[in-house]
Protein backbone atom coordinates (compact mmCIF):
# COMPACT_ATOMS: atom_id res chain seq x y z
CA UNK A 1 11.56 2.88 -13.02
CA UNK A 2 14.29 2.38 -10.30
CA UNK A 3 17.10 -0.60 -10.92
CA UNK A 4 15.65 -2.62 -8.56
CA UNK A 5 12.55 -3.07 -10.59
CA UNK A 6 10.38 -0.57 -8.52
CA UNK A 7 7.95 2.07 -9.79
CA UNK A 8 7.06 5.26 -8.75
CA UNK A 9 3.77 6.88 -8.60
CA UNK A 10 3.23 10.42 -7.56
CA UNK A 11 -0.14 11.13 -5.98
CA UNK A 12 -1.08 14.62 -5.61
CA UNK A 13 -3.94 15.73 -2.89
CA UNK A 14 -5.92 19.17 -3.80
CA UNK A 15 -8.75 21.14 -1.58
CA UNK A 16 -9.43 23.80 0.28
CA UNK A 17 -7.43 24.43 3.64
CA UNK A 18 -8.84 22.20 6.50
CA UNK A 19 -10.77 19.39 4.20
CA UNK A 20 -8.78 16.95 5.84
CA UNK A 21 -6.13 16.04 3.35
CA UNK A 22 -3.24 15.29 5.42
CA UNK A 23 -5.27 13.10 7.60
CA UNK A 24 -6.61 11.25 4.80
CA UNK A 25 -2.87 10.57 3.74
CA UNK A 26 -1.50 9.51 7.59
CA UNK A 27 -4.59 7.13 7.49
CA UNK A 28 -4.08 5.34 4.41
CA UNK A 29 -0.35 4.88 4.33
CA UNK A 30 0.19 4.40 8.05
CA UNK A 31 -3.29 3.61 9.53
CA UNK A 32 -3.53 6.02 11.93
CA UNK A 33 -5.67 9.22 12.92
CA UNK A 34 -4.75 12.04 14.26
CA UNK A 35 -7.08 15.12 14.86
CA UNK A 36 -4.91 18.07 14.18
CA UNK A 37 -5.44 22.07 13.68
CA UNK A 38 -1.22 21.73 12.26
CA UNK A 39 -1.59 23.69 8.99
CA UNK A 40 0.42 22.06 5.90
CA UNK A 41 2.75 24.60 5.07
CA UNK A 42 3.92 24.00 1.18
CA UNK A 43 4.01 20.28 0.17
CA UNK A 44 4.73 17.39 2.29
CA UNK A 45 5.24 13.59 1.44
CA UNK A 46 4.12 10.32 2.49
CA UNK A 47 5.28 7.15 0.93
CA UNK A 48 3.44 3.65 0.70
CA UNK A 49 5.06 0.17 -0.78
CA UNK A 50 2.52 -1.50 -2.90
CA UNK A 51 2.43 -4.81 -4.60
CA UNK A 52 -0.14 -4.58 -7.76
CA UNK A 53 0.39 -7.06 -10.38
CA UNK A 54 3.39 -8.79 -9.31
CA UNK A 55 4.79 -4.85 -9.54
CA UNK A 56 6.37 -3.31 -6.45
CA UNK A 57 5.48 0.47 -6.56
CA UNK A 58 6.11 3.30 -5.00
CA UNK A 59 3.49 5.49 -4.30
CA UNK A 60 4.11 8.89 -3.07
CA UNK A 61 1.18 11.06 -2.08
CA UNK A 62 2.15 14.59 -1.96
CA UNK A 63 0.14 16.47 0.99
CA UNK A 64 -0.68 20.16 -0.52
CA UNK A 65 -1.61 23.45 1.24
CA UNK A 66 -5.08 24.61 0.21
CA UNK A 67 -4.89 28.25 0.83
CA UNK A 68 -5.40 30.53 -1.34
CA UNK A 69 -1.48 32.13 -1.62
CA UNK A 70 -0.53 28.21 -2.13
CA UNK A 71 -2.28 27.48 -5.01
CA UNK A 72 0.53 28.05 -7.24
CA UNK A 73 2.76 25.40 -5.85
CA UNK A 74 0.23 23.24 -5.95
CA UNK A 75 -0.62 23.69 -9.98
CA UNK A 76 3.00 23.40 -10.24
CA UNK A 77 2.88 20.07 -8.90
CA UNK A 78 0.21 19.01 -10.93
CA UNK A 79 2.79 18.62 -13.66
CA UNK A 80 4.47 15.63 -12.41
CA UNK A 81 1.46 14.16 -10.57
CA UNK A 82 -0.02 10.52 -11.95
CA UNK A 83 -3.18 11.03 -10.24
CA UNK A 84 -4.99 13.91 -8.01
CA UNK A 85 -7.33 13.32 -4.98
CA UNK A 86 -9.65 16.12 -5.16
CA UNK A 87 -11.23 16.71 -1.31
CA UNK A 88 -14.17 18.85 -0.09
CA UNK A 89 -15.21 18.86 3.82
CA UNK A 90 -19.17 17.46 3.87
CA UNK A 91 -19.34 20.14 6.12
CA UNK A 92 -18.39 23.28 4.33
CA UNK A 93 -20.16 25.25 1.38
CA UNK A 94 -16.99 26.71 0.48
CA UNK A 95 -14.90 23.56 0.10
CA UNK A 96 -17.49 22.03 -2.27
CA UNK A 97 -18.10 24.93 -4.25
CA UNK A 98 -14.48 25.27 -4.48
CA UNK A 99 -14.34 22.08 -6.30
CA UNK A 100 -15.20 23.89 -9.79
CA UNK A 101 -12.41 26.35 -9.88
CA UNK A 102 -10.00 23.34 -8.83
CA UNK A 103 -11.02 21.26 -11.50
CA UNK A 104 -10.86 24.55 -14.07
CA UNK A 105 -7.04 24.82 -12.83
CA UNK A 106 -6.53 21.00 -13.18
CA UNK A 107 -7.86 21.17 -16.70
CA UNK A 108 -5.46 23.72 -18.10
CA UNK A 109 -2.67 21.50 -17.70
CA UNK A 110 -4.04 17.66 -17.86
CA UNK A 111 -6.58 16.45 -20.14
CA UNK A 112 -9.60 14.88 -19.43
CA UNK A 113 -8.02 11.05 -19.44
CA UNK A 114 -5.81 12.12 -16.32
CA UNK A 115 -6.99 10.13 -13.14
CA UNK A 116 -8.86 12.03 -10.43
CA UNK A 117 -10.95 10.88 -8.09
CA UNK A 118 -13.43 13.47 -5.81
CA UNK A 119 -13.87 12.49 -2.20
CA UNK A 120 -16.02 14.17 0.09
CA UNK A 121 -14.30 13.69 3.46
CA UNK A 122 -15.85 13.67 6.88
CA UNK A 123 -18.36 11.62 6.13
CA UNK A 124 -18.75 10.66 9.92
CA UNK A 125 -19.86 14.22 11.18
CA UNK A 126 -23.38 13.49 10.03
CA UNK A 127 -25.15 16.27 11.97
CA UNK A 128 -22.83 19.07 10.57
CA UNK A 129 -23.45 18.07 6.97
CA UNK A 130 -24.29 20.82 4.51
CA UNK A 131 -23.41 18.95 1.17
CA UNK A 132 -25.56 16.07 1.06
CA UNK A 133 -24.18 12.67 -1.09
CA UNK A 134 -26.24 13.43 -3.80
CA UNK A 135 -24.74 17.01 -4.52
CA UNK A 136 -21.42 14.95 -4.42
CA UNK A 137 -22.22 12.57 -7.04
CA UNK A 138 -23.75 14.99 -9.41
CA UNK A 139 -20.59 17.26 -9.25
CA UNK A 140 -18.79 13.52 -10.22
CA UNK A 141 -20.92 12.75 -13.03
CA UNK A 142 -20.47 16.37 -14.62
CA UNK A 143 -16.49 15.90 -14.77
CA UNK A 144 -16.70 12.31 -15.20
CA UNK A 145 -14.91 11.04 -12.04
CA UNK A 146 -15.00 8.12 -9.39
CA UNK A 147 -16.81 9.35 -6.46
CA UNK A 148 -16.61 8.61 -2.59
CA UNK A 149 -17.32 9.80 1.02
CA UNK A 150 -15.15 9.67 3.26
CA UNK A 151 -14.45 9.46 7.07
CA UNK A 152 -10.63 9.87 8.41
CA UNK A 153 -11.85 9.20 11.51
CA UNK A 154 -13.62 6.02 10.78
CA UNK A 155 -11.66 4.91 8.13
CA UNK A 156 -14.80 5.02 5.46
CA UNK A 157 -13.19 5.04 1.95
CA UNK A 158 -9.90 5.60 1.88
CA UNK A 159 -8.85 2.13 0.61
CA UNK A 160 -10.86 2.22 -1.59
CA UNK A 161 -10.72 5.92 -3.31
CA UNK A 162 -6.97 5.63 -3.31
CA UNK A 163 -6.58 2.08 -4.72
CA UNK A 164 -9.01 3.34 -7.89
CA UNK A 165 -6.65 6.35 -8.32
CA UNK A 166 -3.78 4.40 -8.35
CA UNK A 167 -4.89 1.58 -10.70
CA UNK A 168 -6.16 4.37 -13.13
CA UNK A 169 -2.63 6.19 -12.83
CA UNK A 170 -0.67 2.58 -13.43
CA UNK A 171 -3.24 2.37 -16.50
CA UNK A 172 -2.48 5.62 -17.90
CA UNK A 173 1.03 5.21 -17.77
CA UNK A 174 1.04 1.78 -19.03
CA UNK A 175 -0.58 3.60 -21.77
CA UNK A 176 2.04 6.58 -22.39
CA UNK A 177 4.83 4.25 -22.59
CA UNK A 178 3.07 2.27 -25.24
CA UNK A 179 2.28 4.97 -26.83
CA UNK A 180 6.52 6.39 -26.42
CA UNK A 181 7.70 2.44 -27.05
CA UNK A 182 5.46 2.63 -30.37
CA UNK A 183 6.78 6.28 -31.46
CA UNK A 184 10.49 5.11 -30.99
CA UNK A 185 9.84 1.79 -33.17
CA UNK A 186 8.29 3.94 -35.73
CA UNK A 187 11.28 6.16 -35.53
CA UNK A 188 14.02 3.01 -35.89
CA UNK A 189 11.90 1.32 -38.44
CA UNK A 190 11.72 5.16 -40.68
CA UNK A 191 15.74 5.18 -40.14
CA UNK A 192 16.53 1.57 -41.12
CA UNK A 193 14.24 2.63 -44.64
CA UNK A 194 16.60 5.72 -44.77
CA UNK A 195 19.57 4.11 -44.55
CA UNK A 196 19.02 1.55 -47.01
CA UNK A 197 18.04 4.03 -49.91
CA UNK A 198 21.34 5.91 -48.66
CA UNK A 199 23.17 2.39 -48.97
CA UNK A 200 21.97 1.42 -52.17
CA UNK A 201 22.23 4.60 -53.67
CA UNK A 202 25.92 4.37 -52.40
CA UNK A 203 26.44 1.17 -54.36
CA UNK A 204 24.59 2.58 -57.65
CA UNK A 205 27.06 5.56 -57.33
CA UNK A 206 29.66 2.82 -56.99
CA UNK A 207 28.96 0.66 -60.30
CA UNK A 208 28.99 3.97 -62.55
């Protein structure tokens, strides 16, 4: 948490190359679209302000390159992310089946608690599909995640998906620092018991 009261939340996106991640970002924190062939090289950021709760957060979605030399720097970033976006493209075989080997990567590092969401994105090219929405939910239900199609283009979704992922993620932390607060108050209460039997066995010492 910053001074001024503000909180951070880092949200990470993973895919394939060409899914449509960075478009997905540029839509939901600036509302715009942008059809682009610009390849992400590395990680990029975005930034939205939020108000949730009477909370001012912000919530920085980290834009990852899906290739298959990247992948790397993306697990590393999976580290410090609060939530993932997991994307396949509607329209590609390989980007959905994909989504297995993502998930086994995800897995080694965060347990099954950590918020992810699965979004199957271009939702508006209807007559290129290959994956239909059924295939989508029933990879969902097998991890256990939120599921949604969406469109960039048409702005299907993306409120939506990312306002679930970050309400689990605020969740989830709310939860770890309970769980740290609690530790620590375990940890002062054990001392205060330790320093008492040092203090009265001090005084006993004392009287002899």
């Amino acid at each position: 948490m910053s001074q001024n009261g503000d909180e951070k939340i880092i949200i990470l996106t993973l895919g394939n190359s060409s899914v449509g991640k960075t478009c997905f970002i540029q839509r939901y924190t600036n509302n715009t679209f942008q059809l682009s062939n610009i390849t992400t090289t590395g990680i990029e950021m975005q930034r939205k302000i939020m108000k949730i709760n009477d909370k001012t957060y912000k919530v920085d979605f980290h834009d990852t390159q899906g290739q298959e030399r990247y992948r790397s720097i993306s697990y590393n970033y999976v580290k410090n992310a609060d939530g993932i976006i997991l994307m396949y493209d509607i329209t590609s075989q390989t980007s959905f089946d994909s989504i297995s080997e993502w998930m086994e990567n995800i897995r080694k590092i965060k347990n099954e608690q950590f918020p992810i969401v699965l979004v199957g994105n271009k939702c508006d090219l209807e007559d290129k599909r290959v994956i239909s929405k059924e295939e989508g939910e029933d990879l969902a239900k097998k991890y256990e995640l939120p599921f949604y199609e969406t469109s960039n283009k048409d702005n299907i979704n993306i409120e939506e998906s990312c306002l679930v992922l970050i309400n689990k993620a605020i969740k989830e932390n709310e939860k770890e620092e309970n769980k740290l607060l609690k530790a620590s108050t375990i940890k002062l209460d054990k001392k205060k018991v330790i320093n008492k039997k040092e203090q009265k066995s001090y005084c006993m010492c004392k009287e002899k």
